[in-house]
Protein backbone atom coordinates (compact mmCIF):
# COMPACT_ATOMS: atom_id res chain seq x y z
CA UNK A 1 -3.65 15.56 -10.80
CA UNK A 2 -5.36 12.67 -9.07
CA UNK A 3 -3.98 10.49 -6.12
CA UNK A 4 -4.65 6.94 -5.62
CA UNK A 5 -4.28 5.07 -2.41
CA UNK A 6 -4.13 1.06 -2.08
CA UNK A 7 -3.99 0.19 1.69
CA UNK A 8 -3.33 -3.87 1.07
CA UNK A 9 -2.39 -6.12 3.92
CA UNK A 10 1.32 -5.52 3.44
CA UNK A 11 2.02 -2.17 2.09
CA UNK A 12 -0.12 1.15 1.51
CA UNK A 13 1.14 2.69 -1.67
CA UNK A 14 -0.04 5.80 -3.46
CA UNK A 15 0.41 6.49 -7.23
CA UNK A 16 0.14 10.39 -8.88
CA UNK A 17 -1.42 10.25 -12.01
CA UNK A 18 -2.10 13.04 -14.46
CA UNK A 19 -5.02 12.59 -16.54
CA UNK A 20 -4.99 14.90 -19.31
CA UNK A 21 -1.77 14.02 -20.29
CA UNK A 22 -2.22 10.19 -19.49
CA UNK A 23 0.59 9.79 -17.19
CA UNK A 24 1.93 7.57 -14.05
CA UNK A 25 3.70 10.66 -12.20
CA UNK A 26 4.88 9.19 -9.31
CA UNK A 27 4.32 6.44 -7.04
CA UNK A 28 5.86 5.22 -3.60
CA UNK A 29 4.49 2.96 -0.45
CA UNK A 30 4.94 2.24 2.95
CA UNK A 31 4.94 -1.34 4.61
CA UNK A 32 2.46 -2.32 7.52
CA UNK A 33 3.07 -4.81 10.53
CA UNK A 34 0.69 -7.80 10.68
CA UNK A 35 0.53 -8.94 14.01
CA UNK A 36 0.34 -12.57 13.83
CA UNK A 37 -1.37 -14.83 16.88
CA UNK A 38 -2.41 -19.07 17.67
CA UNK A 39 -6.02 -19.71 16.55
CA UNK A 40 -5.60 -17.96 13.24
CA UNK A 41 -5.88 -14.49 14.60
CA UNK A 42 -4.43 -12.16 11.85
CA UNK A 43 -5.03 -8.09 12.91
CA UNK A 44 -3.94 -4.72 12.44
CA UNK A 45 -3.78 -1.16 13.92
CA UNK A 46 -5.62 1.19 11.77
CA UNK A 47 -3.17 4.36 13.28
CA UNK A 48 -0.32 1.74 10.80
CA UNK A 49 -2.57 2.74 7.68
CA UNK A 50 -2.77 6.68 8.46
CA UNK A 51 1.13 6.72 9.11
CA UNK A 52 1.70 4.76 5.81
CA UNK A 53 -0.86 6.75 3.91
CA UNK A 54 0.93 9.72 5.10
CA UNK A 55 4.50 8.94 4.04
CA UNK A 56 3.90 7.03 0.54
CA UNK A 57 1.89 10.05 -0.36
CA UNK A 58 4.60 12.69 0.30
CA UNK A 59 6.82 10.59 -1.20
CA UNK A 60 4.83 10.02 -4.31
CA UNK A 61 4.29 13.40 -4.65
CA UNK A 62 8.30 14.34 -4.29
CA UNK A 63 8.79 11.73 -7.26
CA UNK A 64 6.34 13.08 -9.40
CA UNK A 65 7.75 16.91 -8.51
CA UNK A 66 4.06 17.58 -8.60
CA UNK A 67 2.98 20.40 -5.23
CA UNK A 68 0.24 18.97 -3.60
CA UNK A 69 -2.31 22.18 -4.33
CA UNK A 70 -2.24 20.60 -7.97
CA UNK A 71 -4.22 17.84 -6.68
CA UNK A 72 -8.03 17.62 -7.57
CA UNK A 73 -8.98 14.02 -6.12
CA UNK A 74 -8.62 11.54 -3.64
CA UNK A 75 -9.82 7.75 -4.47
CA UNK A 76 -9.14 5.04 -2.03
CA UNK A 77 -9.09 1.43 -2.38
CA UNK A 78 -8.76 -0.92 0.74
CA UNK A 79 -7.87 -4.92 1.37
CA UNK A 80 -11.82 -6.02 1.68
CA UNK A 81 -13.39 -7.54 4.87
CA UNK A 82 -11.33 -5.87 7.79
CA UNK A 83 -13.28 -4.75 10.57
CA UNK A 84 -12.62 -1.46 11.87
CA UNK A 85 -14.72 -0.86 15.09
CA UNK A 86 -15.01 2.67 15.91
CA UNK A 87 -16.41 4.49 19.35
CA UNK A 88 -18.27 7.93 19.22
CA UNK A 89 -15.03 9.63 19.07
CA UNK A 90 -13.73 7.99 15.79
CA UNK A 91 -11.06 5.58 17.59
CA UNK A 92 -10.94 2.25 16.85
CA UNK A 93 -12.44 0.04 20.03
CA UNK A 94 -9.92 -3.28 18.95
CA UNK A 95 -7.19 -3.64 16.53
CA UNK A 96 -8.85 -4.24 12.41
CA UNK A 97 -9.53 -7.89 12.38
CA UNK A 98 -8.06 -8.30 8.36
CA UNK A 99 -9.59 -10.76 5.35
CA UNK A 100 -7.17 -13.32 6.66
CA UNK A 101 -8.29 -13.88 10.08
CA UNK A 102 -9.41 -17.28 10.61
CA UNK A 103 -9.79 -16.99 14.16
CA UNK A 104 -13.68 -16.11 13.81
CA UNK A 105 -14.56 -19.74 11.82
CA UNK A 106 -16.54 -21.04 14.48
CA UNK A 107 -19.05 -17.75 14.68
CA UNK A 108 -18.97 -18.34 10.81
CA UNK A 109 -20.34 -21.96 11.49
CA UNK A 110 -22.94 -20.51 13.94
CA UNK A 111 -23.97 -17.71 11.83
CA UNK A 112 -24.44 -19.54 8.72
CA UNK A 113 -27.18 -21.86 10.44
CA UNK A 114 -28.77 -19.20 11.81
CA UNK A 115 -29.30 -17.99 8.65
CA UNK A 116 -30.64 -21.04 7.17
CA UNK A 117 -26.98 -22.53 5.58
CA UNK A 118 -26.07 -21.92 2.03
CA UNK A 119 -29.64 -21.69 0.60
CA UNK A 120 -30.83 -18.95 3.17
CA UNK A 121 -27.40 -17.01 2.98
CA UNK A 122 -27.91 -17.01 -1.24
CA UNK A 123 -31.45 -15.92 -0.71
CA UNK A 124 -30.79 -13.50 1.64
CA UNK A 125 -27.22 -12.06 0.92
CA UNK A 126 -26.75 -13.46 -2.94
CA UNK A 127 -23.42 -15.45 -1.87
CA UNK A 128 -22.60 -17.68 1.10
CA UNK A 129 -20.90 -16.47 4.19
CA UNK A 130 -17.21 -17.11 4.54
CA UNK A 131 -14.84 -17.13 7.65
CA UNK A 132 -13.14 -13.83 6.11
CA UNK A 133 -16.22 -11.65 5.58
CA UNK A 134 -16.60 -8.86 8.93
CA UNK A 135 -19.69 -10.48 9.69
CA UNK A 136 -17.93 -12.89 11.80
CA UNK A 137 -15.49 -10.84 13.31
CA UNK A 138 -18.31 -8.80 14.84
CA UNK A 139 -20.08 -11.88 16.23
CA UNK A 140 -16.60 -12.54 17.78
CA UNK A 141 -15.69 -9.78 18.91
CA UNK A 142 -19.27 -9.72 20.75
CA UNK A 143 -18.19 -12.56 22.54
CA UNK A 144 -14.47 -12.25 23.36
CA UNK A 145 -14.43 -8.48 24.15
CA UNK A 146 -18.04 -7.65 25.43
CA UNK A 147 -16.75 -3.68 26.71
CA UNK A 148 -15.27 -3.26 23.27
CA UNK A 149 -18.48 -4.32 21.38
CA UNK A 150 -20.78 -2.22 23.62
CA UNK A 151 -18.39 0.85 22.39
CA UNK A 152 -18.74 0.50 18.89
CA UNK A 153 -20.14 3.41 17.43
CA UNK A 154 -19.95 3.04 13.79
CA UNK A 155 -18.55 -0.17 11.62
CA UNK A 156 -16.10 0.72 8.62
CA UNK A 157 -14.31 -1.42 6.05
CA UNK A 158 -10.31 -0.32 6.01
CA UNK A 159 -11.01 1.93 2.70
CA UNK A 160 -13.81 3.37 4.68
CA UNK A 161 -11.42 4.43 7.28
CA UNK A 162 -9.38 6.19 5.49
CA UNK A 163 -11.97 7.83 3.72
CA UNK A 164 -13.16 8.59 7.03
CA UNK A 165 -10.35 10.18 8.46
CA UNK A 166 -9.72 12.14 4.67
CA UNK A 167 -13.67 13.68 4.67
CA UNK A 168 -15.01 13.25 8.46
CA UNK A 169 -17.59 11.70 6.67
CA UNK A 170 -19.12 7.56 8.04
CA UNK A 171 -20.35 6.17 4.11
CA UNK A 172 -19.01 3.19 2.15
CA UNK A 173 -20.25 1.66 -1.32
CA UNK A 174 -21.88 -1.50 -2.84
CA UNK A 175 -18.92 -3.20 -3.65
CA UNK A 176 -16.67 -3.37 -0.49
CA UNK A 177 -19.92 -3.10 1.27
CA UNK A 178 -20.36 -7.12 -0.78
CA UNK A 179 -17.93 -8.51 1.26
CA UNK A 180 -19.61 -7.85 4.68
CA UNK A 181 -21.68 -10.47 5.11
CA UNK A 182 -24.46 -8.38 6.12
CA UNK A 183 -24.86 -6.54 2.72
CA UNK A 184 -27.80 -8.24 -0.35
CA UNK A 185 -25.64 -7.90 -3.49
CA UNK A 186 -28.38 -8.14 -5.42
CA UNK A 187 -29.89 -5.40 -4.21
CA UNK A 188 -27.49 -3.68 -3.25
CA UNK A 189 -28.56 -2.59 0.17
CA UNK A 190 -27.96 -3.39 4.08
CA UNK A 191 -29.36 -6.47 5.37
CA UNK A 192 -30.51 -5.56 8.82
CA UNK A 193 -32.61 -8.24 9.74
CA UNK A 194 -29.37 -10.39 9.00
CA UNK A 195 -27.32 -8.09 11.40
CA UNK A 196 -29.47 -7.82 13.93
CA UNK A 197 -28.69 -11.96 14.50
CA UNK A 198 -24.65 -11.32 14.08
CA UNK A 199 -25.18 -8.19 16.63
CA UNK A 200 -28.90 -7.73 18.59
CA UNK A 201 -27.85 -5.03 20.22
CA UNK A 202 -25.85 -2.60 18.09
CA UNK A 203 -28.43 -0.09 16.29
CA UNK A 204 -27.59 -0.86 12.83
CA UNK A 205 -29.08 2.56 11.41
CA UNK A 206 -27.08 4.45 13.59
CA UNK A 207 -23.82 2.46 12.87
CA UNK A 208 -23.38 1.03 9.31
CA UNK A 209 -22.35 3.71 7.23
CA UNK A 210 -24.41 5.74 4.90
CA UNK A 211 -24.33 3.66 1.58
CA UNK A 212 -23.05 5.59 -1.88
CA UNK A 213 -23.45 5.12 -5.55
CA UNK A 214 -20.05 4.76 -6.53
CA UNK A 215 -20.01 7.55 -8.91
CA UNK A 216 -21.00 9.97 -5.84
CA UNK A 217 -18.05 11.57 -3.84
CA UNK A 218 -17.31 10.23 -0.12
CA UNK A 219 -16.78 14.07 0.65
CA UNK A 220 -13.79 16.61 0.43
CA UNK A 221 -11.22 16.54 2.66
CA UNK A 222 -11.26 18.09 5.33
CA UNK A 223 -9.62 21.59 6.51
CA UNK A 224 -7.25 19.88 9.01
CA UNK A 225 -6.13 17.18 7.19
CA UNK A 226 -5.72 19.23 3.99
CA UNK A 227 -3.47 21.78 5.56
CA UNK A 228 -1.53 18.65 6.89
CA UNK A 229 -1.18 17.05 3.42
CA UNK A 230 -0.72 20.53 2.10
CA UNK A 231 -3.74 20.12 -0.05
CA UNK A 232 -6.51 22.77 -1.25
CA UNK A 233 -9.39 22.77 0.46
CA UNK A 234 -11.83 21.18 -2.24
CA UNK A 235 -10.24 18.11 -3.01
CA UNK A 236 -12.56 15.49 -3.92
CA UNK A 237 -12.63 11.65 -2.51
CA UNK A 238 -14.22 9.68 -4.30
CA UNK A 239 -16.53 6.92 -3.22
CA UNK A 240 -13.60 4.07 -3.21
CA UNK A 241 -13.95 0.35 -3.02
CA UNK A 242 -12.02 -2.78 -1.50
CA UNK A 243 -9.15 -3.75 -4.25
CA UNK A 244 -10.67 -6.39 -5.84
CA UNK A 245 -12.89 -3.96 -7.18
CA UNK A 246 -10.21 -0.95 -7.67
CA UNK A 247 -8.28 -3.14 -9.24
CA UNK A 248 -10.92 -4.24 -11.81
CA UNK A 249 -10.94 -0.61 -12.80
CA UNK A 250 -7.55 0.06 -12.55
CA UNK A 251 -7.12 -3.24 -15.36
CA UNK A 252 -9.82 -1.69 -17.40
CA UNK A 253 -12.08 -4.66 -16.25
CA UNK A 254 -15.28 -2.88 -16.53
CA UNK A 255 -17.10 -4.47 -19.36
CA UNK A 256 -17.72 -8.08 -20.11
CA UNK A 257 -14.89 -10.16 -21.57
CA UNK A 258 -12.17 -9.68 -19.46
CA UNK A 259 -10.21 -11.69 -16.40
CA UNK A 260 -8.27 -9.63 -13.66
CA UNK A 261 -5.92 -12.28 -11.76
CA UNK A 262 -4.62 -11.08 -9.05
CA UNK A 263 -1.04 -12.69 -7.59
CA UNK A 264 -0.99 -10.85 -4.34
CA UNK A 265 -0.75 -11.86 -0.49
CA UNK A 266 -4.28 -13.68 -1.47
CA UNK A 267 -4.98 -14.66 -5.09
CA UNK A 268 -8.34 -13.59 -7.19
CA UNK A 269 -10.17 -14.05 -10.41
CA UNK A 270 -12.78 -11.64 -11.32
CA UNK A 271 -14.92 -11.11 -14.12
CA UNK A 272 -17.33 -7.95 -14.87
CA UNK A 273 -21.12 -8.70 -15.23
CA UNK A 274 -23.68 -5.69 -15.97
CA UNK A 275 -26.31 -7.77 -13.96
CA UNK A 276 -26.48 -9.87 -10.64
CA UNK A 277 -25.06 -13.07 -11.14
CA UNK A 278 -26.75 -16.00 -9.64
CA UNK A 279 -24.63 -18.57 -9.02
CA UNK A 280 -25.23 -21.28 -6.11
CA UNK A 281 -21.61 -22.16 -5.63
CA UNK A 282 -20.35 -21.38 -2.17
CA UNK A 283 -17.26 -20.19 -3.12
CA UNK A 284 -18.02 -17.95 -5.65
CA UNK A 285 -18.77 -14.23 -4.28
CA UNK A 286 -20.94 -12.62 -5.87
CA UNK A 287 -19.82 -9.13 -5.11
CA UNK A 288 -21.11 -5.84 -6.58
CA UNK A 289 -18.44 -3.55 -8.98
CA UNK A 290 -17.15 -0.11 -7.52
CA UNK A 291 -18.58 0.95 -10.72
CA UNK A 292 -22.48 0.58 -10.49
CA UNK A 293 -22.27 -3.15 -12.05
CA UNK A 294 -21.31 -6.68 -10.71
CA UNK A 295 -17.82 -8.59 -9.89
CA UNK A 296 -18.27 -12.38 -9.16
CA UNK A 297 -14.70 -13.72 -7.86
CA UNK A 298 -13.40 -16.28 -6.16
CA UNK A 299 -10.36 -15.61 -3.79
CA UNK A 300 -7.53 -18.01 -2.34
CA UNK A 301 -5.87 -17.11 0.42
CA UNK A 302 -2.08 -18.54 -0.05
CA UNK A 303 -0.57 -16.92 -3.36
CA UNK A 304 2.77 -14.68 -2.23
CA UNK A 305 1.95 -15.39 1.20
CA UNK A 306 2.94 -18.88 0.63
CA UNK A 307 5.80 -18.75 -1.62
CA UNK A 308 7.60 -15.74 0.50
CA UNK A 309 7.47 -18.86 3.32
CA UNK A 310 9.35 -21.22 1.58
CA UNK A 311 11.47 -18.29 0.27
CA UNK A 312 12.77 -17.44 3.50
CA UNK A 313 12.56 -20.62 4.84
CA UNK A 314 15.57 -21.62 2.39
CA UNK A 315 16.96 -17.65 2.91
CA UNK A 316 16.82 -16.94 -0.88
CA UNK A 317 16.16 -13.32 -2.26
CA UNK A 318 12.83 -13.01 -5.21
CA UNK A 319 16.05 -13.53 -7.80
CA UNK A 320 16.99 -16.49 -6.37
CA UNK A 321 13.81 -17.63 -5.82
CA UNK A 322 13.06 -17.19 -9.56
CA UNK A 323 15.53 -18.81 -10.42
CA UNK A 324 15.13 -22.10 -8.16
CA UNK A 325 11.58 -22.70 -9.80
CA UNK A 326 13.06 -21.93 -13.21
CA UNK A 327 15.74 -24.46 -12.92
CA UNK A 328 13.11 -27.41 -11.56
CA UNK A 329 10.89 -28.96 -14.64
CA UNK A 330 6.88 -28.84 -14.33
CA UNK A 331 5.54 -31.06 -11.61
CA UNK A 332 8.65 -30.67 -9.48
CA UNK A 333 9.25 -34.42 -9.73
CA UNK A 334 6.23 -35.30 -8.24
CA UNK A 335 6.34 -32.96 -4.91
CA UNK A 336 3.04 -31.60 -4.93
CA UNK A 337 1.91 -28.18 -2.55
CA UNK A 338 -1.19 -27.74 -0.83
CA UNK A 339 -0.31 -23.75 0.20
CA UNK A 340 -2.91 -23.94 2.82
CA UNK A 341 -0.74 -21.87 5.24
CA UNK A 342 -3.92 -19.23 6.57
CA UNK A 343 -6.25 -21.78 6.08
CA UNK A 344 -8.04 -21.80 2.54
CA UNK A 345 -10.95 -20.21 1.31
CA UNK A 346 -11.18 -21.40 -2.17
CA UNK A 347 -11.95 -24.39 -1.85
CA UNK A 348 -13.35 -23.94 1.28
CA UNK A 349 -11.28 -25.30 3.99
CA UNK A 350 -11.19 -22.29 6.78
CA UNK A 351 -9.32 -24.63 9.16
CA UNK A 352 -6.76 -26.53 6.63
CA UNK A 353 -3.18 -26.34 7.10
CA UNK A 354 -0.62 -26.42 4.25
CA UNK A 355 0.97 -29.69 3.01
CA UNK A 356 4.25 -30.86 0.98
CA UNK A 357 3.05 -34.31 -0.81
CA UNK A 358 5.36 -36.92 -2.52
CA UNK A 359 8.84 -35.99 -1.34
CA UNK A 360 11.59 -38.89 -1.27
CA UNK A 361 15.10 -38.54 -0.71
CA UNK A 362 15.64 -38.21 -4.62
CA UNK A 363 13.33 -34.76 -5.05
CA UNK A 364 13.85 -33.33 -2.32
CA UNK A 365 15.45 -30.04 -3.26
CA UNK A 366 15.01 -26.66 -2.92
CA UNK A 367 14.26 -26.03 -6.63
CA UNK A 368 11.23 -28.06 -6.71
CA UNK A 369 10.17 -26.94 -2.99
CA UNK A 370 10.47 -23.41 -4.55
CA UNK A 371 8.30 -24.65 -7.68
CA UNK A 372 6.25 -27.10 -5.91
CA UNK A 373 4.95 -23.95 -3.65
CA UNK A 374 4.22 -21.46 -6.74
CA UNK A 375 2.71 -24.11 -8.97
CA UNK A 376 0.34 -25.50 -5.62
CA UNK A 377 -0.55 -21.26 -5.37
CA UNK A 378 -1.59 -20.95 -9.32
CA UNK A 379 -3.31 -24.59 -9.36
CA UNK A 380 -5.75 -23.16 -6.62
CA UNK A 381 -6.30 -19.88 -9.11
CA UNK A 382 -7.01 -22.60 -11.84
CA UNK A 383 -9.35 -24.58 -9.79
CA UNK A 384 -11.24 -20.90 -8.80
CA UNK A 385 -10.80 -19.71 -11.96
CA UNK A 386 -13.16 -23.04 -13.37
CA UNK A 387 -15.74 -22.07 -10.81
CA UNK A 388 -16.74 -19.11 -12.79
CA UNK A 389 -17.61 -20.99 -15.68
CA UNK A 390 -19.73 -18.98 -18.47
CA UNK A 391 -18.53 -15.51 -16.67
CA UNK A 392 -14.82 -16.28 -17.97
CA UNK A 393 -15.37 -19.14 -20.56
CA UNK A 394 -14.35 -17.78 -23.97
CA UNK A 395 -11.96 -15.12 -22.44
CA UNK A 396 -8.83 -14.35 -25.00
CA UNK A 397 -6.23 -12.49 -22.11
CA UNK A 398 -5.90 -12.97 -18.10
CA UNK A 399 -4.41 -9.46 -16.95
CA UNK A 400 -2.36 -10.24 -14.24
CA UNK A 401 -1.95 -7.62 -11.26
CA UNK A 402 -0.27 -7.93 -8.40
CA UNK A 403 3.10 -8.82 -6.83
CA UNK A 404 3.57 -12.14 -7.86
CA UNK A 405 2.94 -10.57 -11.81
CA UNK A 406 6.41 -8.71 -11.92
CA UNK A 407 8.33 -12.30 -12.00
CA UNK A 408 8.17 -13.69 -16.00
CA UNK A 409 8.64 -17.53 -14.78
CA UNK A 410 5.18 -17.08 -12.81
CA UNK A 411 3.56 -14.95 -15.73
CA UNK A 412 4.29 -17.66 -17.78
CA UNK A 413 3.40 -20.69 -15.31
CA UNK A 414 -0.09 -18.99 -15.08
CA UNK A 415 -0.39 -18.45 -18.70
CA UNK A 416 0.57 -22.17 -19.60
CA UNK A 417 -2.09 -23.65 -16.28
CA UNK A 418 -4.94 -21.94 -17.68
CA UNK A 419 -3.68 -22.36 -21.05
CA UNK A 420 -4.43 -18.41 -21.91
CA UNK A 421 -2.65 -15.27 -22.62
CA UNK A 422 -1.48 -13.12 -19.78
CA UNK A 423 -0.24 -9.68 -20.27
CA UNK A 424 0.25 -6.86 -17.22
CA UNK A 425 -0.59 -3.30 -17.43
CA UNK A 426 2.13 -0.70 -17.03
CA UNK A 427 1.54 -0.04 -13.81
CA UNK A 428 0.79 -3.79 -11.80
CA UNK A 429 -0.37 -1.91 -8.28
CA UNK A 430 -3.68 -1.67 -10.49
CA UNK A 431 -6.06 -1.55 -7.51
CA UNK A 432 -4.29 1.95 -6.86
CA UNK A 433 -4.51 3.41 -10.22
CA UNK A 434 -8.08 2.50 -10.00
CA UNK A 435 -8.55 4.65 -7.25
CA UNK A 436 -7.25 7.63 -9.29
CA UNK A 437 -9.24 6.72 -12.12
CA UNK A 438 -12.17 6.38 -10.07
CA UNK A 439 -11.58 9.64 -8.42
CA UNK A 440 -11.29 11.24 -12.23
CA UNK A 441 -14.44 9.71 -12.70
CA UNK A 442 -15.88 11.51 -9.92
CA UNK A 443 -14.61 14.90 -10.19
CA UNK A 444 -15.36 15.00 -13.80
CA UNK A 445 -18.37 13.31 -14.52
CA UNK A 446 -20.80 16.05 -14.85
CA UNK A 447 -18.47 17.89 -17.33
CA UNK A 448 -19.33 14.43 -19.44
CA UNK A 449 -16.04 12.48 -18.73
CA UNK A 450 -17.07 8.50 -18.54
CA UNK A 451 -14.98 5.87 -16.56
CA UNK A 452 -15.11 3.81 -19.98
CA UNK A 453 -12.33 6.92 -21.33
CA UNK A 454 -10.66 7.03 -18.45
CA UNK A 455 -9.23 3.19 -18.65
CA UNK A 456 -9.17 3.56 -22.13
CA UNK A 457 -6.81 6.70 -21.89
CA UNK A 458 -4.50 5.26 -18.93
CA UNK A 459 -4.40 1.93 -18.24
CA UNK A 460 -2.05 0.68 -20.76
CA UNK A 461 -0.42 -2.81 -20.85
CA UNK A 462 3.34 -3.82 -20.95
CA UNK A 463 3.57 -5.82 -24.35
CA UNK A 464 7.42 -6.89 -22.61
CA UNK A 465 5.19 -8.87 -19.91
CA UNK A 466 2.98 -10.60 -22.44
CA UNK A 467 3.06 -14.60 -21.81
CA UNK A 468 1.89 -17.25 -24.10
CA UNK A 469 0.66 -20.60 -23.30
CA UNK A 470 2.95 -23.00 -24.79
CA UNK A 471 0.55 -26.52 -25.75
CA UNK A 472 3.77 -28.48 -24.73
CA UNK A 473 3.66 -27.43 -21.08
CA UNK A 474 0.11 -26.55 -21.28
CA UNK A 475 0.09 -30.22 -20.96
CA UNK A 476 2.33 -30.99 -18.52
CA UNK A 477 0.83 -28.96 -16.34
CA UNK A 478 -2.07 -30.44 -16.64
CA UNK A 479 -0.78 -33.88 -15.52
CA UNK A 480 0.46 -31.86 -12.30
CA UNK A 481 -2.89 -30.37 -12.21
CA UNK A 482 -4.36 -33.59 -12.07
CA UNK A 483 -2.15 -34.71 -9.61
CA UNK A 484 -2.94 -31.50 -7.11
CA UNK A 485 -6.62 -32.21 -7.33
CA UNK A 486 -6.14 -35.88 -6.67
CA UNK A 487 -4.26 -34.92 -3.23
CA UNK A 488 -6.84 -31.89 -2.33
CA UNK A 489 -9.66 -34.44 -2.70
CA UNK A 490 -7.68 -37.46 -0.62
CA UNK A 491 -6.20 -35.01 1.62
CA UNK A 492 -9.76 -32.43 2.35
CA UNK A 493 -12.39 -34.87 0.86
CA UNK A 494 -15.06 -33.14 -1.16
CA UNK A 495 -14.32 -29.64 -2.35
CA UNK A 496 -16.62 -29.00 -5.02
């Protein structure tokens, strides 16, 4: 039996999977708080992630009516970017900073010139630095909380964290490590000229962890936390990875010719390359794999998070909800959504705030508020999704992951806007399953088990979920489309 672990922004859930007989045994989760503040400040206590760890896993395992001693591995996959600030102790000096915080857009600003703008952040990082990446947060948190900074003793990603507090063990791997900001995806190794200018005097040998290759273990867990999960005492964790890149392997995205779209609190669109991808767009990142290759993506930051604030604005359950956009036609009479609710990342607009376009006292209602907001989340996927260009051109099926996958209206709103077939796997928390896989992986690779039979033996897709484009709306959507890009270029001026 293998465990995997998704600690997302929202939720941490755990799944039980059994690999020789190619089964989902059991799954269960645990929600987090997101404390919420003015200036875009978006942070968490890591102590929420143990807790929720903790519970979803018992729970998981109670489901599956598997005892915990059956368990072999561990593999962990963590919402990218947060960072987790730890003293010599292990404690956190400041609450995680998360991927959404947009307080930190002004050290951003400062750090990019520093490093000579796009051109010297491509040559010297292979992507461009974004408000999101931890690179920022630790040039803020420098400056707003000076005692904190001088405490840090070691800087973790979330899924380092956990791994952390599974094996005892500081170490993290190329693809979570991508999204740093202080990390040369191309070569896959620290940058510490580049974080000596986001932190002079933090000694970055002593406290960036100790890199991995992702087929190599993070450690076993440890005696006391074993006896507390009720584990043996040579369980494996694997190296893990952020859950962009989990959930890559947990789609069976590991080879060229596939796209993993992710409708979650953020949205993403990732493609698998077997070499570094140079691209000289800002907004594409140009991440490593969790699975010794590449993942360019782009990622928008208003996908479920934007349509669960209209949702509750009008006080409707997901049903009802569902049902609202169903009932309005395509292009909600003209209302057009830009979700920009956390600011925006793709296209780049850090600072933007969200906007409801061409209402009149004739369509204003809440079905095309409801579909206005879903259709303004899934044009900005489009719009990322054409920033890939030859990584996803040609590309026969979109597998769509995420929360915003289980509703059919939205599978087939993102089928007909990029005019290609969408089709879920069984099991949609993906980026968790792809920590079990990867954990598989791990434990078994020097008996001769590959990843490539892994995905091939368990991630299986839900033919019931399939969605087809339709050329009919295919084209009306593309009139909305048109009309969404018109208002994001009068609106934000250039975004290319």
């Amino acid at each position: 039996m293998y465990i995997g672990v998704d600690c997302g922004t929202q939720s941490t859930k755990v799944v039980v999977v059994d690999v020789e007989q190619g089964l989902i045994r059991g799954e269960a989760s645990r929600p987090h708080h997101l404390d919420e503040g003015e200036n875009g400040r978006r942070e968490q206590a890591p102590s929420e992630w143990l807790a929720a760890l903790k519970g979803a896993f018992f729970e998981a395992l109670e489901r599956a009516d598997v005892d915990a001693r059956q368990v072999r591995g561990i593999g962990v996959s963590g919402q990218q970017h947060g960072m987790v600030a730890l003293d010599a102790e292990g404690e956190p000096v400041y609450p995680a900073k998360l991927w959404c915080d947009t307080e930190t857009s002004a050290h951003n600003n400062d750090l990019m010139v520093r490093l000579g703008g796009e051109a010297g952040c491509l040559e010297k990082l292979g992507l461009v630095l974004q408000t999101g990446y931890t690179a920022s947060k630790v040039a803020w948190l420098r400056d707003h909380h000076p005692d904190a900074y001088r405490r840090i003793d070691s800087l973790l990603l979330p899924h380092d964290y956990l791994n952390f507090w599974l094996t005892g063990n500081r170490v993290t791997e190329a693809g979570d490590a991508s999204g740093t900001g202080y990390f040369d995806t191309q070569r896959r190794r620290w940058r510490l000229d580049v974080f000596a200018e986001i932190a002079p005097e933090l000694d970055a040998q002593r406290v960036l962890p100790r890199l991995l290759e992702a087929h190599e273990p993070a450690g076993v867990v440890q005696s006391a936390v074993a006896a507390e999960l009720g584990l043996a005492d040579d369980v494996v964790v694997s190296s893990g990875g952020g859950d962009n890149m989990l959930g890559a392997i947990g789609t069976g995205n590991i080879t060229p010719g596939l796209i993993t779209l992710s409708l979650g609190t953020s949205g993403t669109v990732c493609a698998y390359s077997p070499a570094p991808v140079v691209c000289d767009n800002a907004m594409v990142a140009n991440f490593c794999s969790s699975t010794g290759g590449w993942l360019p993506l782009i990622c928008t930051m208003n996908v479920t998070s934007a349509t669960t604030r209209v949702r509750e604005l009008f006080g409707l359950d997901l049903e009802a909800f569902g049902e609202r956009v169903a009932s309005a036609p395509i292009g909600a009479e003209g209302v057009t959504v830009l979700p920009f609710f956390n600011g925006e990342r793709v296209p780049m607009l850090p600072e933007a705030s969200a906007d409801f376009l061409g209402l009149t006292s004739l369509n204003t209602t809440q079905a095309n508020l409801c579909r206005a907001v879903m259709e303004g989340a899934t044009f900005g996927l489009r719009y990322g999704l054409e920033l890939l260009g030859d990584l996803t051109a040609g590309a026969s099926q979109i597998r769509l992951i995420g929360g915003g996958a289980k509703s059919a209206v939205w599978r087939q709103m993102v089928a007909d806007i990029t005019n290609t077939q969408v089709i879920c796997p069984e099991i949609t928390d993906a980026a968790a399953l792809g920590g079990a896989l990867q954990a598989a992986w791990c434990d078994q690779r020097e008996a001769g088990v590959t990843l490539d039979a892994l995905c091939e033996r368990l991630v299986t897709l839900d033919a019931q979920s399939q969605a087809d484009p339709d050329p009919a709306r295919v084209a009306a959507y593309q009139k909305a489309y048109s009309r969404y890009y018109r208002a994001l270029n009068q609106r934000h001026g250039q975004t290319d």
